[in-house]
N, C-alpha and C. Protein backbone atom coordinates (compact mmCIF):
# COMPACT_ATOMS: atom_id res chain seq x y z
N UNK A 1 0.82 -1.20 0.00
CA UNK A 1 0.00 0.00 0.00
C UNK A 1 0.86 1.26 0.00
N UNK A 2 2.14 1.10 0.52
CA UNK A 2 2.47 2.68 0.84
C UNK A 2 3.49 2.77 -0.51
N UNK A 3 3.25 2.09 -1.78
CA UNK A 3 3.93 2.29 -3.38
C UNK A 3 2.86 3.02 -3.53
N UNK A 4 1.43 2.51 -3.60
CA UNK A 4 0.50 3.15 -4.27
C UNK A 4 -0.34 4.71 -3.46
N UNK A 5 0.14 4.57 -1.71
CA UNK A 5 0.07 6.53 -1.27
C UNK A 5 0.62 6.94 -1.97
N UNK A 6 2.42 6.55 -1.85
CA UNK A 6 3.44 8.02 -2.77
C UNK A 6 2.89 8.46 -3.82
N UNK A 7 2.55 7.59 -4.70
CA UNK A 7 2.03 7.55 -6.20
C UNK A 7 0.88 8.52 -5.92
N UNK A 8 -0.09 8.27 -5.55
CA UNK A 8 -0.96 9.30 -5.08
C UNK A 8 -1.32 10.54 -4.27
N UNK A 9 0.27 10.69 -3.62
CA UNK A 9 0.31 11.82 -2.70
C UNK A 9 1.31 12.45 -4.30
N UNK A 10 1.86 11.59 -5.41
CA UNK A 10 2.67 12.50 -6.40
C UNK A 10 2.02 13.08 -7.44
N UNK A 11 0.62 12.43 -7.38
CA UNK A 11 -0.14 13.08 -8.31
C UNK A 11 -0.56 14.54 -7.70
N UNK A 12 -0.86 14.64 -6.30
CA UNK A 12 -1.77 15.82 -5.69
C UNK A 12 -2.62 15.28 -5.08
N UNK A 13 -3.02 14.09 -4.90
CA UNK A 13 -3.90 13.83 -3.70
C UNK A 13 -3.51 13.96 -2.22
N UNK A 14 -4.35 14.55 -1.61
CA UNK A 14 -3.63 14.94 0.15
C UNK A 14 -4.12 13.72 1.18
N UNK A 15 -3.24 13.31 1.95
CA UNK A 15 -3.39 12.53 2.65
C UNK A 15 -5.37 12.20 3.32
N UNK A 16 -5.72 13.50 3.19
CA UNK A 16 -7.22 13.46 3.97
C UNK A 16 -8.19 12.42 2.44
N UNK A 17 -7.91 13.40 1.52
CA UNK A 17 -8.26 12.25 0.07
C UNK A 17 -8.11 11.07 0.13
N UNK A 18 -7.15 10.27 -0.05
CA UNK A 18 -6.30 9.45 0.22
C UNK A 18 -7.66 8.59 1.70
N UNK A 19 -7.42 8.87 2.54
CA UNK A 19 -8.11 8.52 3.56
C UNK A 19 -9.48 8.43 3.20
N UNK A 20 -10.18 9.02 2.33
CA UNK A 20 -11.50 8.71 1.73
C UNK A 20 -11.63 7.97 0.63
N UNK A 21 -11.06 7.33 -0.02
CA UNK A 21 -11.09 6.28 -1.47
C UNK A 21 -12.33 5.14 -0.47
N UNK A 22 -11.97 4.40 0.85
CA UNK A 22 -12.71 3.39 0.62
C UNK A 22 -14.20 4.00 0.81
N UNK A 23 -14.52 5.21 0.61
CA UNK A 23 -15.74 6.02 0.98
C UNK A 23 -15.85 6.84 0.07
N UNK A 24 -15.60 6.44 -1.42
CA UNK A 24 -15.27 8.16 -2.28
C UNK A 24 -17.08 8.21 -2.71
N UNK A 25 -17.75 7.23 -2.62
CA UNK A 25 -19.31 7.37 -3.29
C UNK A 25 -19.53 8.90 -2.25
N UNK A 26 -19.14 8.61 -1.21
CA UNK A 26 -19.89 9.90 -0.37
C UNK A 26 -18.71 11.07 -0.22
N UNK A 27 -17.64 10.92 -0.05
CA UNK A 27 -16.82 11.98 -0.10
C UNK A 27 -17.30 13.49 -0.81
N UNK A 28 -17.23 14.14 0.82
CA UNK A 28 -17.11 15.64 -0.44
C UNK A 28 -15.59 16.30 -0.67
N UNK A 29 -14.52 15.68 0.00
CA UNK A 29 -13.34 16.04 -0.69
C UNK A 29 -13.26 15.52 -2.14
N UNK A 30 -13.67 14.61 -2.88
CA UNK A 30 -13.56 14.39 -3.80
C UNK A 30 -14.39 14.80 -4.55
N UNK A 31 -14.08 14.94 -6.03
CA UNK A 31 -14.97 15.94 -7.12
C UNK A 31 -16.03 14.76 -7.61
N UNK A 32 -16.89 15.08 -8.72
CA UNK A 32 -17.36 14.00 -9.34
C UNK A 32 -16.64 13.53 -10.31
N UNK A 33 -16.23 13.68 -10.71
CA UNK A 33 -15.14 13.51 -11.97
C UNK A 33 -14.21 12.70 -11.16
N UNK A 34 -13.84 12.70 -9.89
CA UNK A 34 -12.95 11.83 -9.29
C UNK A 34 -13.62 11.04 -8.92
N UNK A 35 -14.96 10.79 -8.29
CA UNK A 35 -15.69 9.61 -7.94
C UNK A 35 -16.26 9.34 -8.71
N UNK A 36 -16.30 9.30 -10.35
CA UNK A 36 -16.62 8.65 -11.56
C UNK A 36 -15.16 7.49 -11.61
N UNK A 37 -14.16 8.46 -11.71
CA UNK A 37 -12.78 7.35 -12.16
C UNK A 37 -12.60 6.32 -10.85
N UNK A 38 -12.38 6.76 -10.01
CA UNK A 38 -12.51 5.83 -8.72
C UNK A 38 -13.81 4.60 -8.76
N UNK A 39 -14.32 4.67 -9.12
CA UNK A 39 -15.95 4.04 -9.33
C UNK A 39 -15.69 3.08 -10.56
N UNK A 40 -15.35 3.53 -11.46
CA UNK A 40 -14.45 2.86 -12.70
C UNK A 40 -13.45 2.20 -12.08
N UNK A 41 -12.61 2.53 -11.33
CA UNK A 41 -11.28 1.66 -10.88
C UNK A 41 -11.65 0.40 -10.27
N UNK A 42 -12.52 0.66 -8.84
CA UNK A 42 -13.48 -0.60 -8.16
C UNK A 42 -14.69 -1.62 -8.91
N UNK A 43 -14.78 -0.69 -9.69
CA UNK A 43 -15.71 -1.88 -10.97
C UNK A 43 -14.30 -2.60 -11.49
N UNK A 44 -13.70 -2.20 -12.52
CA UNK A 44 -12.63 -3.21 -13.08
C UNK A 44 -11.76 -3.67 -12.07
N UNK A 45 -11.20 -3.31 -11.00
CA UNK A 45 -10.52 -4.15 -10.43
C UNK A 45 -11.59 -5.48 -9.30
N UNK A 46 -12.78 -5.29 -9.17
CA UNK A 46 -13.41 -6.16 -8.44
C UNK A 46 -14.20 -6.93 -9.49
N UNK A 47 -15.46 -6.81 -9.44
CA UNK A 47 -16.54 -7.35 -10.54
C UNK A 47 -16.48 -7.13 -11.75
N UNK A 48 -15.53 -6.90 -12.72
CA UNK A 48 -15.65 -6.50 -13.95
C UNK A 48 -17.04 -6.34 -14.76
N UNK A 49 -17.64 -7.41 -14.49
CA UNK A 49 -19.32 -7.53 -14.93
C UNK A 49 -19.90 -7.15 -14.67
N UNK A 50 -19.48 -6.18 -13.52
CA UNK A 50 -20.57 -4.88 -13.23
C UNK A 50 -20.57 -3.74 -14.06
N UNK A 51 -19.13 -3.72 -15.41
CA UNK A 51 -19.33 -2.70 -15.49
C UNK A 51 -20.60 -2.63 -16.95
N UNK A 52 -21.38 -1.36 -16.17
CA UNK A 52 -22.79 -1.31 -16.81
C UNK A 52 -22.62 -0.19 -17.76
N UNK A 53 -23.98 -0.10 -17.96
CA UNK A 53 -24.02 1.40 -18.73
C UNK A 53 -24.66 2.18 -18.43
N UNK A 54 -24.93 2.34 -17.02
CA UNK A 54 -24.82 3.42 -16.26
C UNK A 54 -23.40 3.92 -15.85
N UNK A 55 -22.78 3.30 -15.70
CA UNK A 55 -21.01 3.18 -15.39
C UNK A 55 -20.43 4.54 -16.50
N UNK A 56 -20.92 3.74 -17.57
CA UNK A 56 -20.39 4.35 -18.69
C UNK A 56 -20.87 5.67 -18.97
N UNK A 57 -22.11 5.89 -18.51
CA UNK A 57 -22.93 7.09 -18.95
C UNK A 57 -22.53 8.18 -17.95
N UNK A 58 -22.13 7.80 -17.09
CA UNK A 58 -21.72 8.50 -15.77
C UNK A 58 -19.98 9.40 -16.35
N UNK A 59 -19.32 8.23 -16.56
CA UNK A 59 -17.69 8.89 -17.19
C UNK A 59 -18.06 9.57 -17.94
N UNK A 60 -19.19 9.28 -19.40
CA UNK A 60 -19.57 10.24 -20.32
C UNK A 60 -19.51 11.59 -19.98
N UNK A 61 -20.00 11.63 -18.77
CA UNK A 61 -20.48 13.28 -17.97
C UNK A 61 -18.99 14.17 -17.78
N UNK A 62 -18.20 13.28 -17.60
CA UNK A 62 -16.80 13.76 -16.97
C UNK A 62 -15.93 13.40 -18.17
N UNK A 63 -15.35 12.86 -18.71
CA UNK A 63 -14.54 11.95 -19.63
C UNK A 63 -15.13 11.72 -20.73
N UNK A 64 -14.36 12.42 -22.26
CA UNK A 64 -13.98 11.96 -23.49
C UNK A 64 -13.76 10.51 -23.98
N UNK A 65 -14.42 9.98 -24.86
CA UNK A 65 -14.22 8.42 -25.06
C UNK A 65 -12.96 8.02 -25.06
N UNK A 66 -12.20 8.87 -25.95
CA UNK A 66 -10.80 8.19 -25.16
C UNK A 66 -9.84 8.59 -23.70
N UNK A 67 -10.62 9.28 -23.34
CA UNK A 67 -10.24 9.45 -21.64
C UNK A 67 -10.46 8.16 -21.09
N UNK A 68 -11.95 7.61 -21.62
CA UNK A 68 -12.28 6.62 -20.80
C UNK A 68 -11.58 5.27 -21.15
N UNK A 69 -11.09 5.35 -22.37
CA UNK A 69 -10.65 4.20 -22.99
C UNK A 69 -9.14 4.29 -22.16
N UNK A 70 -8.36 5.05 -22.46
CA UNK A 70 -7.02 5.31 -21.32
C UNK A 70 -6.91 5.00 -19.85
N UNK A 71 -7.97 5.67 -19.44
CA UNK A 71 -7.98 5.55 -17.92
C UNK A 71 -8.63 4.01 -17.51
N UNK A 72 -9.32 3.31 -18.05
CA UNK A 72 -9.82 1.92 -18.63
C UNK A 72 -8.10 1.07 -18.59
N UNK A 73 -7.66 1.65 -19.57
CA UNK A 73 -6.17 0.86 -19.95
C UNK A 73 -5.47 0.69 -18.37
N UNK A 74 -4.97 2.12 -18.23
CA UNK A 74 -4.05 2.60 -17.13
C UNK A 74 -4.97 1.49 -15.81
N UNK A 75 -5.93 1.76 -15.70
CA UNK A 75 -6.52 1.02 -14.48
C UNK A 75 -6.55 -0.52 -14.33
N UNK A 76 -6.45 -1.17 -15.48
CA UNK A 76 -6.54 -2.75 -15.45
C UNK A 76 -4.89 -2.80 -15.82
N UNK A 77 -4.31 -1.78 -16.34
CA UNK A 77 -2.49 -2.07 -16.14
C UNK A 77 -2.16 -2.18 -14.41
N UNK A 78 -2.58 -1.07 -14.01
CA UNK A 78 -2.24 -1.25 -12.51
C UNK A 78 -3.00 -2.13 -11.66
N UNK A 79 -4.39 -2.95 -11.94
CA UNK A 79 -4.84 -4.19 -10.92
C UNK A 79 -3.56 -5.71 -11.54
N UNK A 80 -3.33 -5.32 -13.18
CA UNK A 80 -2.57 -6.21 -13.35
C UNK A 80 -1.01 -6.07 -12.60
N UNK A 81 -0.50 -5.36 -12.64
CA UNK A 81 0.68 -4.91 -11.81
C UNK A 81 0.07 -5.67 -10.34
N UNK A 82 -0.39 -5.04 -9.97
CA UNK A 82 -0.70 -5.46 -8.34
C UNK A 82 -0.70 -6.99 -8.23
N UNK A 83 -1.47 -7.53 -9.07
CA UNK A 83 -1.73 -8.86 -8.92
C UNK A 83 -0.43 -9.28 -9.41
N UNK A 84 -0.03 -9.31 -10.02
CA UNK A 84 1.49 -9.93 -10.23
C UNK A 84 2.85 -10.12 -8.93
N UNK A 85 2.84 -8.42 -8.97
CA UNK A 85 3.46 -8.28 -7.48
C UNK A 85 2.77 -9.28 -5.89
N UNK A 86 1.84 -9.06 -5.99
CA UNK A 86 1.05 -10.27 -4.79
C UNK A 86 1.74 -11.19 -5.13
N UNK A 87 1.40 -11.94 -6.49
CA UNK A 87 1.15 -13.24 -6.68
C UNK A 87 3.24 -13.91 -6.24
N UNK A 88 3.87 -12.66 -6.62
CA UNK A 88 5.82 -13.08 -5.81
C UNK A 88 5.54 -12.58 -4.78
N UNK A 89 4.81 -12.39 -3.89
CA UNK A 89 4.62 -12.12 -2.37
C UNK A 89 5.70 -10.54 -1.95
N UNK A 90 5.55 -9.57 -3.17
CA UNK A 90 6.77 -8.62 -3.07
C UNK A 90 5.71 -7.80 -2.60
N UNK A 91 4.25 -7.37 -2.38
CA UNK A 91 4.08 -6.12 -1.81
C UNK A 91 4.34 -5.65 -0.65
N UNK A 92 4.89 -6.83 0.24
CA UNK A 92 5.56 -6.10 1.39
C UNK A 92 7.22 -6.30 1.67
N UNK A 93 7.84 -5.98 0.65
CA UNK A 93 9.17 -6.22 0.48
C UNK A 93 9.63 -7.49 0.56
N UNK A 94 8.98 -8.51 0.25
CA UNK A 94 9.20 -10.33 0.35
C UNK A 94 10.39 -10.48 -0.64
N UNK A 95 10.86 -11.63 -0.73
CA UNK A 95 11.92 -12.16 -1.71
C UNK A 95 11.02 -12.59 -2.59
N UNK A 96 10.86 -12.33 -3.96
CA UNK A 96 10.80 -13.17 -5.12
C UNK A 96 11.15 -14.66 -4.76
N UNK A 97 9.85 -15.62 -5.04
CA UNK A 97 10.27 -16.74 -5.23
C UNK A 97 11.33 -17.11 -6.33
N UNK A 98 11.03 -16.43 -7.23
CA UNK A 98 11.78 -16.85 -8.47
C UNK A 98 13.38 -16.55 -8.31
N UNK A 99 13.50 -15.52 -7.60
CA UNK A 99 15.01 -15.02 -7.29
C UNK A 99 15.58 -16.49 -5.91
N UNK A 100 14.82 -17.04 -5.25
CA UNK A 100 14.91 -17.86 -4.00
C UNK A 100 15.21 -19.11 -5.22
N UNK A 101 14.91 -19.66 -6.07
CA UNK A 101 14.96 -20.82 -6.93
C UNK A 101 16.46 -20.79 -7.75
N UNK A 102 16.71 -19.25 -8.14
CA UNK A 102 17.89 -19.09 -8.98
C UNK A 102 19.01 -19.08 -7.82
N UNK A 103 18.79 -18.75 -7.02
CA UNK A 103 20.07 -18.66 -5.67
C UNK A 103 20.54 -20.04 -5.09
N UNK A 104 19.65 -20.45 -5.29
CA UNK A 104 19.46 -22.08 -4.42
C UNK A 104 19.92 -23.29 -5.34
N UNK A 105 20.42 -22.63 -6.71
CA UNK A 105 20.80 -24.18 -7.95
C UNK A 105 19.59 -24.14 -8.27
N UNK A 106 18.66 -23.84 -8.73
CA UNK A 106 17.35 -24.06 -9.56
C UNK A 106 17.73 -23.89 -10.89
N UNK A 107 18.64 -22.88 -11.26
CA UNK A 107 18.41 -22.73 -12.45
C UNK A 107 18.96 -23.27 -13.31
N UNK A 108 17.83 -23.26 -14.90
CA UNK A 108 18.05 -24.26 -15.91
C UNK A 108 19.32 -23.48 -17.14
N UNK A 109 19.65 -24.26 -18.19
CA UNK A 109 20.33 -23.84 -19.42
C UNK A 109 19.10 -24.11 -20.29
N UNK A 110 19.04 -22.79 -20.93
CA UNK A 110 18.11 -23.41 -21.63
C UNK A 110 18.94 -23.33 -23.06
């Protein structure tokens, strides 16, 4: 978690922001235009099949089709990032399994 504060305290989000994401539906620090993309982020990174077209009609209000198509990209790049990083147990500074296999004689010639 504290890769993805910096990242978000480097965009301009202030720590009190930041502290409202798991609450942004009601947040009034946040704009609508920010609780459209945030709303978009928790649809594709949770239920994907939620995302509706109300979803869509909503970014419409805030976001250019290819805003939405970008921020779409950028957002399933970073649940994919995340999940990768989990999946080598590195989000809390862990060793790479894969680096633990090459240290140990694991590795092949290919």
């Amino acid at each position: 978690m504290n890769g993805r504060v910096a990242l978000a305290k480097q965009q301009g989000l202030t720590e009190e922001q930041i502290g409202e994401l798991p609450s942004y539906q009601d947040s009034p620090l946040l704009t609508a235009r920010e609780r459209a993309a945030v709303r978009y982020a928790d649809v594709l990174a949770g239920d994907h099949t939620q995302a509706s077209q109300a979803l869509f009609d909503e970014l419409r209000q805030h976001f250019t089709e290819p805003e939405i198509i970008d921020l779409g990209f950028r957002i399933t790049a970073f649940v994919g990032y995340g999940r990768f990083i989990r999946a080598l147990g590195l989000e809390k500074g862990g060793v790479c399994p894969l680096s633990e296999a090459h240290t140990n004689g694991a590795e092949t010639d290919a």
